[in-house]
Structure formats: C-alpha cells, structure tokens
PDB file of N, CA and C in Angstrom:
ATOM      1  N   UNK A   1      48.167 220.528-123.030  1.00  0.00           N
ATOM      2  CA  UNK A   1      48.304 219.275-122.317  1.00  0.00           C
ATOM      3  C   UNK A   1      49.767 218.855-122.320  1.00  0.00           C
ATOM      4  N   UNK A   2      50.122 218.064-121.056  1.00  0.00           N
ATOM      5  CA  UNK A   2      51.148 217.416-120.998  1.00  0.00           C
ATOM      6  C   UNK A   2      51.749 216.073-120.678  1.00  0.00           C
ATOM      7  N   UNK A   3      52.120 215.571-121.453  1.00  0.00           N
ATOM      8  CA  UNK A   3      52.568 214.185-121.271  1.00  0.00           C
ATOM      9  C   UNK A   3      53.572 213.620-120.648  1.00  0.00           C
ATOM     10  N   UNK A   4      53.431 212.807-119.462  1.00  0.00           N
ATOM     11  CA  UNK A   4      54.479 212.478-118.790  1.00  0.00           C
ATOM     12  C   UNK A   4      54.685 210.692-118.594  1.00  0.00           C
ATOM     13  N   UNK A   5      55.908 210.385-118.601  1.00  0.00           N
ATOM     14  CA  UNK A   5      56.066 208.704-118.140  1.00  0.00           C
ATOM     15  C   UNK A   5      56.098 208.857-116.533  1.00  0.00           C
ATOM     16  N   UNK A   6      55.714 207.853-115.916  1.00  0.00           N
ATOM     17  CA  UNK A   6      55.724 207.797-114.392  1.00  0.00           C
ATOM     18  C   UNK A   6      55.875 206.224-114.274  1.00  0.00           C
ATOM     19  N   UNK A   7      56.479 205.787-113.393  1.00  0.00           N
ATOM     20  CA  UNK A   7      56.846 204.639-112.608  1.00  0.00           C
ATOM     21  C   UNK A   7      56.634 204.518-111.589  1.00  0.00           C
ATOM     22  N   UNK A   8      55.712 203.388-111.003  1.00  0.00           N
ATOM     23  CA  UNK A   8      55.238 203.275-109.730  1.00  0.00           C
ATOM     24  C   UNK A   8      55.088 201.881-109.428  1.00  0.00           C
ATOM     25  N   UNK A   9      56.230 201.739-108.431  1.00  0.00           N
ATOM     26  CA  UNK A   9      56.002 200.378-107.856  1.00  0.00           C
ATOM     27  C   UNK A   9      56.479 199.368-109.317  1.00  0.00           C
ATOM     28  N   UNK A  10      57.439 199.849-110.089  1.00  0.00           N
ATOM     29  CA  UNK A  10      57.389 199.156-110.887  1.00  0.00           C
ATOM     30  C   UNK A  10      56.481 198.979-112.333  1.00  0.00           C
ATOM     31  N   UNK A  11      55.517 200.007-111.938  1.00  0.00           N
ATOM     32  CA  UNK A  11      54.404 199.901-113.204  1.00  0.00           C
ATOM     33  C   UNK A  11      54.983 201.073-114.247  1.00  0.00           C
ATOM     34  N   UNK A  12      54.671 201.180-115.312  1.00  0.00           N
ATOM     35  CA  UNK A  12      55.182 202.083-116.252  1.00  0.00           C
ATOM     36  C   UNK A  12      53.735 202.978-116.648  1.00  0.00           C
ATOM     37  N   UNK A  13      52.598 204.226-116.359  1.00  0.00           N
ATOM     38  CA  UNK A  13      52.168 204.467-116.945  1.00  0.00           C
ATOM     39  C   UNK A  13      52.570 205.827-117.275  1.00  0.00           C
ATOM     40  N   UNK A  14      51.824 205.829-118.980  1.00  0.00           N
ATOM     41  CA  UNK A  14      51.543 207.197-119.523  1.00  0.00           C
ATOM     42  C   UNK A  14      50.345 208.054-118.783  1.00  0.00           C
ATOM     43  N   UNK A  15      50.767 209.396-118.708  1.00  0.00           N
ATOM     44  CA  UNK A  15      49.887 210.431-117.753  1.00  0.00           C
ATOM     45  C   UNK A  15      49.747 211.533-118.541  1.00  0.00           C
ATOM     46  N   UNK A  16      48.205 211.934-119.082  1.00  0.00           N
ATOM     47  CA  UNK A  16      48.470 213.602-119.591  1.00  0.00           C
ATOM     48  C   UNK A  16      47.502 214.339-118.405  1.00  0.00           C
ATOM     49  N   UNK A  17      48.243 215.662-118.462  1.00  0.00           N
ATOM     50  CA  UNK A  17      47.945 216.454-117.527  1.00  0.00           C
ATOM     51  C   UNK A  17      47.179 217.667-118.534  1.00  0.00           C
ATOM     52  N   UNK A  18      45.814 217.756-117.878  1.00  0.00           N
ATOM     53  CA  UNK A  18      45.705 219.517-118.802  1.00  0.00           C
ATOM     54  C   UNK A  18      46.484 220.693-118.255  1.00  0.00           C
ATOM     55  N   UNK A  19      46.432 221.891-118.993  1.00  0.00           N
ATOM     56  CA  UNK A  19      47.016 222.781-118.207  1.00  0.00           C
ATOM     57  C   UNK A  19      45.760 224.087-118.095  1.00  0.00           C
ATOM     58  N   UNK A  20      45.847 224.803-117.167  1.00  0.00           N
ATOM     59  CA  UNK A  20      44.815 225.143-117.320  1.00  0.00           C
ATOM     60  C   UNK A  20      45.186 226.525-116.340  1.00  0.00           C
ATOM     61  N   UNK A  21      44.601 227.898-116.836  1.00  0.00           N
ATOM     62  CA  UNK A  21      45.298 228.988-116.123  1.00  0.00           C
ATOM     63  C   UNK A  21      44.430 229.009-114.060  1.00  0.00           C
ATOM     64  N   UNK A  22      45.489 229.769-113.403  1.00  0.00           N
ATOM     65  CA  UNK A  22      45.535 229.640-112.650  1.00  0.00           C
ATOM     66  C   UNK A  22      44.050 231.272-111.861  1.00  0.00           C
ATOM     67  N   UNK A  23      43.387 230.425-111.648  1.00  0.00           N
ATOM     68  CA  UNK A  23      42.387 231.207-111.051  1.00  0.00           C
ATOM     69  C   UNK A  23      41.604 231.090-109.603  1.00  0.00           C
ATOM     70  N   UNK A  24      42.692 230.195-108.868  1.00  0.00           N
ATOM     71  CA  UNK A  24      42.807 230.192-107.448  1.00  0.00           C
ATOM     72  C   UNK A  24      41.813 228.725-107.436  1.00  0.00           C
ATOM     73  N   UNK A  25      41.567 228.309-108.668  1.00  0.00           N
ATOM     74  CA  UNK A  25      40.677 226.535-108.536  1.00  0.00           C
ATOM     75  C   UNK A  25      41.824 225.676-108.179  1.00  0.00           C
ATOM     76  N   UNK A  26      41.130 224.273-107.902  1.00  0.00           N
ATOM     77  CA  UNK A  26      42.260 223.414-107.631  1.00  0.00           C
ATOM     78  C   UNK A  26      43.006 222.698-108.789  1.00  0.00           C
ATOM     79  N   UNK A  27      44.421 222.767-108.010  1.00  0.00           N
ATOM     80  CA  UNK A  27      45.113 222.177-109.478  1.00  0.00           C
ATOM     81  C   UNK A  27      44.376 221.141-110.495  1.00  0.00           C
ATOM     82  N   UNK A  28      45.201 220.720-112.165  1.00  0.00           N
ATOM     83  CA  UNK A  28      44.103 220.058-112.829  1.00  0.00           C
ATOM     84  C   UNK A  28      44.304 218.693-112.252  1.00  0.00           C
ATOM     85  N   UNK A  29      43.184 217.570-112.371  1.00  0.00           N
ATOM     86  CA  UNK A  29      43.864 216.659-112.178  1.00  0.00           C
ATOM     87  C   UNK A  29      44.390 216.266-113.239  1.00  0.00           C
ATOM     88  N   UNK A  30      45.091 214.966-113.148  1.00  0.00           N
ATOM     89  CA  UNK A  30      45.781 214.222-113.974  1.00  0.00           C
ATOM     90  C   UNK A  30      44.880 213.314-114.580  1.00  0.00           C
ATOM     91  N   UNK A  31      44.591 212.830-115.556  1.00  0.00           N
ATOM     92  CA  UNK A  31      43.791 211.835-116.283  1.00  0.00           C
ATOM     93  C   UNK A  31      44.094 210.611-116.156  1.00  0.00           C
ATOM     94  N   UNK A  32      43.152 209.674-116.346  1.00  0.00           N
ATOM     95  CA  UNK A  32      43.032 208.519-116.056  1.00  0.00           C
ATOM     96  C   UNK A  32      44.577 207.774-116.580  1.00  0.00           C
ATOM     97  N   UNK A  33      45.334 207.209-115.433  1.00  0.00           N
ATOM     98  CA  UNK A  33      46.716 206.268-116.165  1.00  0.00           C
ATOM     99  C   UNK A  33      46.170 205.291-116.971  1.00  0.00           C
ATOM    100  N   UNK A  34      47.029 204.945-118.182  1.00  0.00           N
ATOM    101  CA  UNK A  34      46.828 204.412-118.859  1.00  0.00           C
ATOM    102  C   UNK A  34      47.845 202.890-118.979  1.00  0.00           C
ATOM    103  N   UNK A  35      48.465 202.233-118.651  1.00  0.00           N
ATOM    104  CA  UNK A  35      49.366 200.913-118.601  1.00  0.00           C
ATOM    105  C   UNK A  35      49.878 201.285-119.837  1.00  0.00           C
ATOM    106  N   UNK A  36      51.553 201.619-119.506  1.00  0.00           N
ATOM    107  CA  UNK A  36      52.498 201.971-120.533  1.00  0.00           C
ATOM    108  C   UNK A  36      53.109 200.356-120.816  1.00  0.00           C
ATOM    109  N   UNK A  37      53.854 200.031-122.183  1.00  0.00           N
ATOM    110  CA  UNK A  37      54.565 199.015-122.550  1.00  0.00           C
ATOM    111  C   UNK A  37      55.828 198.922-121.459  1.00  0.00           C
ATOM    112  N   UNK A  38      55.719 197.880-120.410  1.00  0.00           N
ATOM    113  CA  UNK A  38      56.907 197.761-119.580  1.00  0.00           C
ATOM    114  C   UNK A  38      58.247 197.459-120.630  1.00  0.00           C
ATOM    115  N   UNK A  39      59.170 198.085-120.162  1.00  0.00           N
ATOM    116  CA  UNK A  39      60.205 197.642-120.804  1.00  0.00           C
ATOM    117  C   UNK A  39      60.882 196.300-120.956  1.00  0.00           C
ATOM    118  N   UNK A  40      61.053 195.881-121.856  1.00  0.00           N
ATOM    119  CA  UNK A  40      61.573 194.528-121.590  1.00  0.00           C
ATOM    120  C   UNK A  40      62.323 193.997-120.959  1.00  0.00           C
ATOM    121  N   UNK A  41      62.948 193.372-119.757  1.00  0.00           N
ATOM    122  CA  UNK A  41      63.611 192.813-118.782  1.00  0.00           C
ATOM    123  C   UNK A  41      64.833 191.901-119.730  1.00  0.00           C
ATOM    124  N   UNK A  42      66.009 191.953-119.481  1.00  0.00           N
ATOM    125  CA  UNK A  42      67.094 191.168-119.794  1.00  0.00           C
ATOM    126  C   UNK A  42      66.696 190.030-119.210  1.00  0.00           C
ATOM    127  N   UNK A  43      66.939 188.774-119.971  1.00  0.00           N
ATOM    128  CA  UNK A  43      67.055 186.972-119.366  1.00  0.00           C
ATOM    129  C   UNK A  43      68.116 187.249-118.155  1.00  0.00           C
ATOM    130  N   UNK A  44      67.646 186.335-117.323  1.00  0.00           N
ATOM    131  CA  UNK A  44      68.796 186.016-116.510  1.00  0.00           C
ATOM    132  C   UNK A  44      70.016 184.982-116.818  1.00  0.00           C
ATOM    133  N   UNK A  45      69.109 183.824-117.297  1.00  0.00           N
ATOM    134  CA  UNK A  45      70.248 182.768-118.198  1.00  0.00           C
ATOM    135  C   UNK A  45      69.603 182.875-120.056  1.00  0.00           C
ATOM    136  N   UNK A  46      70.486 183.787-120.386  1.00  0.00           N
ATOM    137  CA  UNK A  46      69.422 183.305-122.223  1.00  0.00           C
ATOM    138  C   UNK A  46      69.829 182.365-122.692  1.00  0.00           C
ATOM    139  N   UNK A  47      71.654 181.957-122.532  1.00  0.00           N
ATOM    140  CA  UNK A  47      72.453 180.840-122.750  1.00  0.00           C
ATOM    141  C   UNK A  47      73.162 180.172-121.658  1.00  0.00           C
ATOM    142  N   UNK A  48      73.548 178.891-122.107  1.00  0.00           N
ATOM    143  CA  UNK A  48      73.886 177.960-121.410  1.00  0.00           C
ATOM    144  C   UNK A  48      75.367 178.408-121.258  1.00  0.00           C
ATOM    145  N   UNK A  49      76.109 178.368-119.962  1.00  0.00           N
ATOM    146  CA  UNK A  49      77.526 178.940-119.852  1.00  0.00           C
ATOM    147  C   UNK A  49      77.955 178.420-119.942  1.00  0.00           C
ATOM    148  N   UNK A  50      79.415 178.478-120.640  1.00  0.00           N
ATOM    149  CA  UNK A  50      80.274 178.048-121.134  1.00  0.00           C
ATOM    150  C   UNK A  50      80.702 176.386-119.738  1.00  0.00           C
ATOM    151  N   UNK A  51      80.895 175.146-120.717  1.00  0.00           N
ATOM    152  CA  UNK A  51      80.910 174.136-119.571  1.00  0.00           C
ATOM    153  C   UNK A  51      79.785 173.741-119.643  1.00  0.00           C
ATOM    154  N   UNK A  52      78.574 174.465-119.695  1.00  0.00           N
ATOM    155  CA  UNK A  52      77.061 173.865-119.375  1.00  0.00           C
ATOM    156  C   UNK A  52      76.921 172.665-120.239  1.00  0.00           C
ATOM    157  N   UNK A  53      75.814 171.612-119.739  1.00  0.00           N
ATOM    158  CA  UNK A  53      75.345 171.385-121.073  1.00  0.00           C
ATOM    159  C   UNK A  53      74.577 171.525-122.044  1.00  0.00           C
ATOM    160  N   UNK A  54      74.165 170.742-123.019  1.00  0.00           N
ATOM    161  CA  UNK A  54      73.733 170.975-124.268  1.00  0.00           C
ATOM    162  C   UNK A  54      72.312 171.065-123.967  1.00  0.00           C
ATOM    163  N   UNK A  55      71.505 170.393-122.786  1.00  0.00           N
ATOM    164  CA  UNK A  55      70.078 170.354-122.763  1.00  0.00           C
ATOM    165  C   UNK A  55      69.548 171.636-121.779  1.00  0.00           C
ATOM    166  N   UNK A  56      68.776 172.428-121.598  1.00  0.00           N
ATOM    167  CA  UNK A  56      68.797 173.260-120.933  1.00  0.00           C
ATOM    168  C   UNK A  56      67.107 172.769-120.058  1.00  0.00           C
ATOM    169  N   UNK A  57      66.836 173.060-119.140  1.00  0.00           N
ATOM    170  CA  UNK A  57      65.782 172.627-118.414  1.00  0.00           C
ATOM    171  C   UNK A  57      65.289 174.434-117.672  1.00  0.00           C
ATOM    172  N   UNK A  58      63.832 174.368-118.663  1.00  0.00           N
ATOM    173  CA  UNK A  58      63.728 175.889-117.743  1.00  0.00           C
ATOM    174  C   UNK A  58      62.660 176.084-117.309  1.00  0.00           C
ATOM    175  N   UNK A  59      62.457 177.069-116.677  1.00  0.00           N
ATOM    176  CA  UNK A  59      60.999 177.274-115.619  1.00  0.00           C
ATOM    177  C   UNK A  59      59.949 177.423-116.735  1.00  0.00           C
ATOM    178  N   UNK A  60      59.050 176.483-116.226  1.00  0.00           N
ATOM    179  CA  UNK A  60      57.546 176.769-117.353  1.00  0.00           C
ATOM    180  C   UNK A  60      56.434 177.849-116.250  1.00  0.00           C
ATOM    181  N   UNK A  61      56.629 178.133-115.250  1.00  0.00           N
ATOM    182  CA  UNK A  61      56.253 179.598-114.997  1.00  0.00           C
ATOM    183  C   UNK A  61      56.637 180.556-114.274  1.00  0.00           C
ATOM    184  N   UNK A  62      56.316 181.956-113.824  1.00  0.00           N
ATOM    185  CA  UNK A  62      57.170 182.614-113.205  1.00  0.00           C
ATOM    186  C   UNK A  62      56.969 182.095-111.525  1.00  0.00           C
ATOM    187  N   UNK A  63      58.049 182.264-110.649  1.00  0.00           N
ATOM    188  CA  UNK A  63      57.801 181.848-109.495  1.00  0.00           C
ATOM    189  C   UNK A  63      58.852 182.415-108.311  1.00  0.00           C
ATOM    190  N   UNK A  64      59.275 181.502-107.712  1.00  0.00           N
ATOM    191  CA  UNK A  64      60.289 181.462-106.735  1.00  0.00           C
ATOM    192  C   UNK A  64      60.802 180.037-106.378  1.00  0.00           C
ATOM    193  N   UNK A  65      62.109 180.363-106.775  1.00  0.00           N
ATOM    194  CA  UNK A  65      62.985 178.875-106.247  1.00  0.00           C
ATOM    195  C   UNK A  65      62.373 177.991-105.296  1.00  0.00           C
ATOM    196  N   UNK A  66      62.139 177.178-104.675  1.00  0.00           N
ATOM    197  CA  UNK A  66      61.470 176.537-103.511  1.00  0.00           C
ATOM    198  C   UNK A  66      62.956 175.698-102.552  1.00  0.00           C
ATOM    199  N   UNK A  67      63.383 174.905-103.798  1.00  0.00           N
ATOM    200  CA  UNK A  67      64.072 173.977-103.613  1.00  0.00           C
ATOM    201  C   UNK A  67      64.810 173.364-104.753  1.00  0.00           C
ATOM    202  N   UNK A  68      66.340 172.916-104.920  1.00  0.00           N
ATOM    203  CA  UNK A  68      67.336 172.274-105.461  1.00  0.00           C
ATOM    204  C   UNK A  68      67.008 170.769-105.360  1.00  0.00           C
ATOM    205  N   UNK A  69      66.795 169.860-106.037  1.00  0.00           N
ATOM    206  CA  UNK A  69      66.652 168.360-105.577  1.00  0.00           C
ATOM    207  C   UNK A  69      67.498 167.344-106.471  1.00  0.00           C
ATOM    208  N   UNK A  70      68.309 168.364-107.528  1.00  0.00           N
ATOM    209  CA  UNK A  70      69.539 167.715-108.131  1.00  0.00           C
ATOM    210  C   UNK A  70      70.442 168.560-108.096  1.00  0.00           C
ATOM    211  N   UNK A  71      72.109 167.570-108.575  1.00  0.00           N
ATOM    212  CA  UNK A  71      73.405 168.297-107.766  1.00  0.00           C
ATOM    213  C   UNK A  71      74.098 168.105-109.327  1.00  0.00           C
ATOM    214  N   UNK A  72      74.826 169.274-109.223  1.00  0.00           N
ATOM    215  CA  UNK A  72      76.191 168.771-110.755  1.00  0.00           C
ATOM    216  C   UNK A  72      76.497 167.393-110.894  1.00  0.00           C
ATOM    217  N   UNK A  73      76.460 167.100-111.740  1.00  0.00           N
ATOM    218  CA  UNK A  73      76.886 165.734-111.480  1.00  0.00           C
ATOM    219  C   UNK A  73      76.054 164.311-111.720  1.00  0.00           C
ATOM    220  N   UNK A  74      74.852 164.621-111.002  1.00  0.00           N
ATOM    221  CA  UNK A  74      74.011 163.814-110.604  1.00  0.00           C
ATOM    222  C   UNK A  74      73.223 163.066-111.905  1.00  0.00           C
ATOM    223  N   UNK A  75      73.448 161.786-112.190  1.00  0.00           N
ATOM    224  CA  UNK A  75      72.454 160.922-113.550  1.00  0.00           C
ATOM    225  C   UNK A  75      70.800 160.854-112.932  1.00  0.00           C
ATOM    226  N   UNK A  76      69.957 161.164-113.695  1.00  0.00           N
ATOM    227  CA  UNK A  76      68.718 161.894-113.705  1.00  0.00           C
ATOM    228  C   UNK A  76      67.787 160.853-115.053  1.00  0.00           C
ATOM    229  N   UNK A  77      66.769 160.658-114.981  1.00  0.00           N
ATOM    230  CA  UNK A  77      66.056 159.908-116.057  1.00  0.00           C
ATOM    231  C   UNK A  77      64.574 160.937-116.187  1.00  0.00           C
ATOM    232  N   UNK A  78      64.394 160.447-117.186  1.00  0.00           N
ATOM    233  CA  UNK A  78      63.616 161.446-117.830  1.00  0.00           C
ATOM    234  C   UNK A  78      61.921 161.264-116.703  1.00  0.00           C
ATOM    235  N   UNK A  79      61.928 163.361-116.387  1.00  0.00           N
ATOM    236  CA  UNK A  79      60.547 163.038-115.265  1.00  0.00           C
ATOM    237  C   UNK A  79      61.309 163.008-113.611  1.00  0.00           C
ATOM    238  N   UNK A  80      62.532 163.349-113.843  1.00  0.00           N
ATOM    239  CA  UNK A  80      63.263 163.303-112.327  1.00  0.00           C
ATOM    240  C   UNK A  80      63.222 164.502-111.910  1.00  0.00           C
ATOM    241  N   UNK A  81      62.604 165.021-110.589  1.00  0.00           N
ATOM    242  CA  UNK A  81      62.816 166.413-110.409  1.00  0.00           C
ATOM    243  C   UNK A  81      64.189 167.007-110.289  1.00  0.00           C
ATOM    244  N   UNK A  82      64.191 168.311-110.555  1.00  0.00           N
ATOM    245  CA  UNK A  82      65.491 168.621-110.936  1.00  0.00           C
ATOM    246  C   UNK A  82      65.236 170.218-110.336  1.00  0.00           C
ATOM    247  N   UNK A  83      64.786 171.023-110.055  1.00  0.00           N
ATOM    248  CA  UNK A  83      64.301 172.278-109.111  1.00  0.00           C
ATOM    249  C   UNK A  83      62.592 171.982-109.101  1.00  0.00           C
ATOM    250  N   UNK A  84      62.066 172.259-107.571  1.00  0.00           N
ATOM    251  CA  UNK A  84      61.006 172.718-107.243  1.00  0.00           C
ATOM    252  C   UNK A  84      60.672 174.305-107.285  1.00  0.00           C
ATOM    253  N   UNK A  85      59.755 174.849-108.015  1.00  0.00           N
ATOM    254  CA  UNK A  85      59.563 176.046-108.138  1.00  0.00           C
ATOM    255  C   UNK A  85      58.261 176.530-107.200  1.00  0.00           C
ATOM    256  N   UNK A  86      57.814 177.449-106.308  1.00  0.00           N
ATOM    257  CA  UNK A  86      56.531 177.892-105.639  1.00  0.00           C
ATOM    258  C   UNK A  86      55.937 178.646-106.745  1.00  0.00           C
ATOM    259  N   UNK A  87      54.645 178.722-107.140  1.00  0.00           N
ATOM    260  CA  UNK A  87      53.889 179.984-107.821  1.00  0.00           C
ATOM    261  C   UNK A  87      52.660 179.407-107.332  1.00  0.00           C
ATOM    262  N   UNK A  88      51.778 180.752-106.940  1.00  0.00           N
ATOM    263  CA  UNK A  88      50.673 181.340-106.416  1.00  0.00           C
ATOM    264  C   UNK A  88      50.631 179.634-105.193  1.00  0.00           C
ATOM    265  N   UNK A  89      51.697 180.037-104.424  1.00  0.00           N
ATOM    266  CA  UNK A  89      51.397 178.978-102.967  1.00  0.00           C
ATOM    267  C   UNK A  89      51.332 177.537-103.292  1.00  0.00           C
ATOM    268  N   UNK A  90      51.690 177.114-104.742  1.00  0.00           N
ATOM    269  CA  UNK A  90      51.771 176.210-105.047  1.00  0.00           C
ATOM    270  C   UNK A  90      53.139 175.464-105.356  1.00  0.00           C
ATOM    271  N   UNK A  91      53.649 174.147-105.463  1.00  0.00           N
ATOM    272  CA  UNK A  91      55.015 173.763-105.196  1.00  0.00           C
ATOM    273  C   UNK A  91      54.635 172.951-106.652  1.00  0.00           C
ATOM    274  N   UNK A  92      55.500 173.742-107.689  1.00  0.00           N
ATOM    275  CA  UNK A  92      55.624 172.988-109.177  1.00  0.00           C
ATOM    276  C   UNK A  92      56.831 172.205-109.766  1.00  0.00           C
ATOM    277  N   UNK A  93      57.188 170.643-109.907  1.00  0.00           N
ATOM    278  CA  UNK A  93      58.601 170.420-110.292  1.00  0.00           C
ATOM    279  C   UNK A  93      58.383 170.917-111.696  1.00  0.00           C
ATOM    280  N   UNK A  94      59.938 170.911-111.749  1.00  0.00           N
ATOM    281  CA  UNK A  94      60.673 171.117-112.924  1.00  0.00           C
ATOM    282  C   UNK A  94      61.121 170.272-113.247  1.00  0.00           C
ATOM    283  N   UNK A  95      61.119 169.118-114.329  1.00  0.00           N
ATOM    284  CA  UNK A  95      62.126 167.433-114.664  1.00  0.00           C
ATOM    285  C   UNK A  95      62.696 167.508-115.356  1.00  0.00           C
ATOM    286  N   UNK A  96      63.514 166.446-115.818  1.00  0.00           N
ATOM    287  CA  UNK A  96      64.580 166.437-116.498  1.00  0.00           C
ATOM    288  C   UNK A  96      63.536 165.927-118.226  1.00  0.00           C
ATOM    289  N   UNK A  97      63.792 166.921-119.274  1.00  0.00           N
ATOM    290  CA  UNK A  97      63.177 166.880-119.958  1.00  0.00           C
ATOM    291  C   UNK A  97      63.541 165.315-120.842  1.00  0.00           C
ATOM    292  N   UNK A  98      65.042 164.528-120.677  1.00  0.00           N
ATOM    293  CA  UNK A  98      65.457 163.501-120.731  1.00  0.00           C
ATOM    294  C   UNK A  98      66.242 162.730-120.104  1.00  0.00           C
ATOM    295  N   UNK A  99      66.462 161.618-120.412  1.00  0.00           N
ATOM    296  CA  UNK A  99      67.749 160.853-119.293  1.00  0.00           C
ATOM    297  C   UNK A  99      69.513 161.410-119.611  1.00  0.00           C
ATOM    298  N   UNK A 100      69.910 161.936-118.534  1.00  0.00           N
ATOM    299  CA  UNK A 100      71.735 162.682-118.458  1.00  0.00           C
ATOM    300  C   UNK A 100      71.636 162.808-117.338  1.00  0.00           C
ATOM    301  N   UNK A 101      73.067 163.276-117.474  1.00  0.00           N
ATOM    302  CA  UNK A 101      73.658 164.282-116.597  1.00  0.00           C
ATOM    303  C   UNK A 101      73.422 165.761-116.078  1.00  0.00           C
ATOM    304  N   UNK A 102      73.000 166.245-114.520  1.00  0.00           N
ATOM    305  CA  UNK A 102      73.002 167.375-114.921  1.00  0.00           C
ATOM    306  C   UNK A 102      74.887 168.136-114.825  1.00  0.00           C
ATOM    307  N   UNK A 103      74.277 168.940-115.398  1.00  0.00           N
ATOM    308  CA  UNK A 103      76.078 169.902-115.970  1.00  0.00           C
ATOM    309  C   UNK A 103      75.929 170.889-115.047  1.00  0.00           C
ATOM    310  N   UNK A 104      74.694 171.730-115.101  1.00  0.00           N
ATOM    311  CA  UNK A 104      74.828 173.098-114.034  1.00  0.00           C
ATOM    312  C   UNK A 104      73.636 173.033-113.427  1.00  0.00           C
ATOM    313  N   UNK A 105      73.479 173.590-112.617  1.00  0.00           N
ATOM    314  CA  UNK A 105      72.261 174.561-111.294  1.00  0.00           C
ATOM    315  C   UNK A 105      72.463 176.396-111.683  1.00  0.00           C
ATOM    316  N   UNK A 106      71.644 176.533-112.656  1.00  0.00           N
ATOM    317  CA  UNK A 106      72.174 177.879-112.271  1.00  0.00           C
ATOM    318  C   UNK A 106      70.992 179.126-111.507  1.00  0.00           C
ATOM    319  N   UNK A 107      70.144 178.293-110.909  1.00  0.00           N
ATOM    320  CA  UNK A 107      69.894 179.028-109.409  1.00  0.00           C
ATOM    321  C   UNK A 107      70.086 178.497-107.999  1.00  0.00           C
ATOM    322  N   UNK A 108      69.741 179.596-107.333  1.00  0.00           N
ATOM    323  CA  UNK A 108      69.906 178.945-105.833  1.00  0.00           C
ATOM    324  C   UNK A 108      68.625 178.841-105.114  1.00  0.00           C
ATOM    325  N   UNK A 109      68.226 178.723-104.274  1.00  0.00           N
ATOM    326  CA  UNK A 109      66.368 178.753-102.931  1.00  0.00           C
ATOM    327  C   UNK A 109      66.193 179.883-102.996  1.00  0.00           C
ATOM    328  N   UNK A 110      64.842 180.899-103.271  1.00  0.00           N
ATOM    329  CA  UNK A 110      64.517 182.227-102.857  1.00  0.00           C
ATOM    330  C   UNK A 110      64.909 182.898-104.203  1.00  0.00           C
ATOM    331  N   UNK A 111      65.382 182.360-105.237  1.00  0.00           N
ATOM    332  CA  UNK A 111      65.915 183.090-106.925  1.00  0.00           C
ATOM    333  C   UNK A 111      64.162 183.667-107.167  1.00  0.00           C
ATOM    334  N   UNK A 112      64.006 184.193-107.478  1.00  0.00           N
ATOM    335  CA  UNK A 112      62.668 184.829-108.369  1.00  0.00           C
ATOM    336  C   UNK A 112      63.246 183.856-109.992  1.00  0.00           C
ATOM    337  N   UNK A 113      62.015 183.912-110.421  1.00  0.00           N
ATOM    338  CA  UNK A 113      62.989 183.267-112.005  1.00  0.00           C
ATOM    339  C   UNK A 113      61.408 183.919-112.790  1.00  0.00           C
ATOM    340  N   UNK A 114      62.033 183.904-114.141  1.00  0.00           N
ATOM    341  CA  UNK A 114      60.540 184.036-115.015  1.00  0.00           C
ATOM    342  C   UNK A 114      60.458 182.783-115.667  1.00  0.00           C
ATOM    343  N   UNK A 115      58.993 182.688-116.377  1.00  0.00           N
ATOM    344  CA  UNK A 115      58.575 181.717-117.658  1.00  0.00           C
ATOM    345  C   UNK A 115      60.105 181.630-118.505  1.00  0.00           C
ATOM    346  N   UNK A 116      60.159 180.612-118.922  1.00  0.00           N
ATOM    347  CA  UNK A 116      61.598 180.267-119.892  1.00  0.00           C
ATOM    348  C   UNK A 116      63.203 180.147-119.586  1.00  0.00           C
ATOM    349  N   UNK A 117      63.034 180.834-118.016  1.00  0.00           N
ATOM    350  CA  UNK A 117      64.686 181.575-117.502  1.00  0.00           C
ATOM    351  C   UNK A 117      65.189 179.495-117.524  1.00  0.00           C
ATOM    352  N   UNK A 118      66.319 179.671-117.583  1.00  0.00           N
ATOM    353  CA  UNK A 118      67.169 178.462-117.862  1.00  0.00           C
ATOM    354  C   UNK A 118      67.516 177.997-116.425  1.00  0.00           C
ATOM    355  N   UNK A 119      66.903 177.357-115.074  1.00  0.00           N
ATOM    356  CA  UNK A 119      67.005 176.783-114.216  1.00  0.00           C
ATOM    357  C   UNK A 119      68.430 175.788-114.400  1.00  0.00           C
ATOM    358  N   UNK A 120      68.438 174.867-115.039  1.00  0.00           N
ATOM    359  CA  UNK A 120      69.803 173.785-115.027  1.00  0.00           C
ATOM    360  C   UNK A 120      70.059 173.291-116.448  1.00  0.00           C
ATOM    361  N   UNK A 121      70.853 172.706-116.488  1.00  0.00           N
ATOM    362  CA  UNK A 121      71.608 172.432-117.900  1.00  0.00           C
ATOM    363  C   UNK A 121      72.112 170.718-117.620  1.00  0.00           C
ATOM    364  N   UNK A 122      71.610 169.750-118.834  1.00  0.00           N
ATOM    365  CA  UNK A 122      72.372 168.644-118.664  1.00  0.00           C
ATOM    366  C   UNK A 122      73.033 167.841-120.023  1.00  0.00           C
ATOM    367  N   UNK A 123      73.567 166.814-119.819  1.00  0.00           N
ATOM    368  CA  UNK A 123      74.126 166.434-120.627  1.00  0.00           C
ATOM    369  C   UNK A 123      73.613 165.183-121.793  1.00  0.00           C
TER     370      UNK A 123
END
C-alpha cells in the first residue's frame, strides 16, 4: 500500500492506494479519503500595527467585508457599528466594544476575514 497527501479545492486528504500486480484488471482504486488536518492558516492582523490602538475590535465570525461605517479618526460609543460583515447572506455588525477613538480600519469591502482576524483598532 501507498500513502499519499492530495489537495483538492483546498481540502487536504490522506489517500492509500493498494498495489496490486498487473493482470490486465482495472487499476486499484483508491480508498475511501479520509479529511487530513488542514494546515494552519497565518492571521491576517494577529497584532495591532504599530500607531494602532490599544483596543482591537475583531470579527466574531468568518465572512466577507460588506461595508466600512467608521473612519480613522472617528469618536464611536460603545455598540456603534464600526464594519458590517455578510456570513451565510446575512449582514452582521461589528461595534465598538467601548467608547474611543477609532485608530485603524485594517480592512477594506469584499476582504474575506476569519473568526478573531482584527477588523479595526481604537483608542
């Protein structure tokens, strides 16, 4: 038998193949894939960049940007939207977890983001 990693579409599975001599049958098949451990993905923001501020505001699920509805700069009270995120066709804010400043935006409309990624930073 032989063991192979394969990637498809992004999926990671393990594949064993028998081997089996050649007597004009059809090749072996391959055995049932099994869902390999995806590799772990690097953060996009893990820290706040240099300048940012001290509070970090981040996506509570995975999605797609929708919309920006605060600017650098901008005084914000706690519960103020601060990015609209889409997941599964749905439009989720993101608020300001307290009353500041925000310091950064660090996505833009159409960003993919995951659970936790650091959307904006305030003061």
């Amino acid at each position: 038998m032989k063991n192979y990693t394969i990637t498809v579409n992004g999926n990671v599975y393990d594949v064993t193949v028998e081997e089996g001599q050649s007597t004009g049958a059809p090749a072996p098949r391959a055995a049932a894939p099994k869902a390999a451990p995806a590799p772990a993905a690097a953060p996009k923001a893990a820290a706040p960049a240099a300048g940012a501020g001290s509070v970090t505001v981040a996506a509570s699920v995975p999605g797609k940007v929708f919309k920006v509805e605060a600017s650098v700069g901008q005084a914000v009270k706690t519960g103020d939207n601060i990015v609209i995120l889409e997941a599964m066709k749905m439009e989720i804010p993101v608020v300001a977890p307290q009353d500041g400043t925000v310091a950064s935006i660090n996505v833009a409309v159409g960003d993919a983001v995951e659970n936790g990624d650091v959307l904006a930073t305030m003061n």
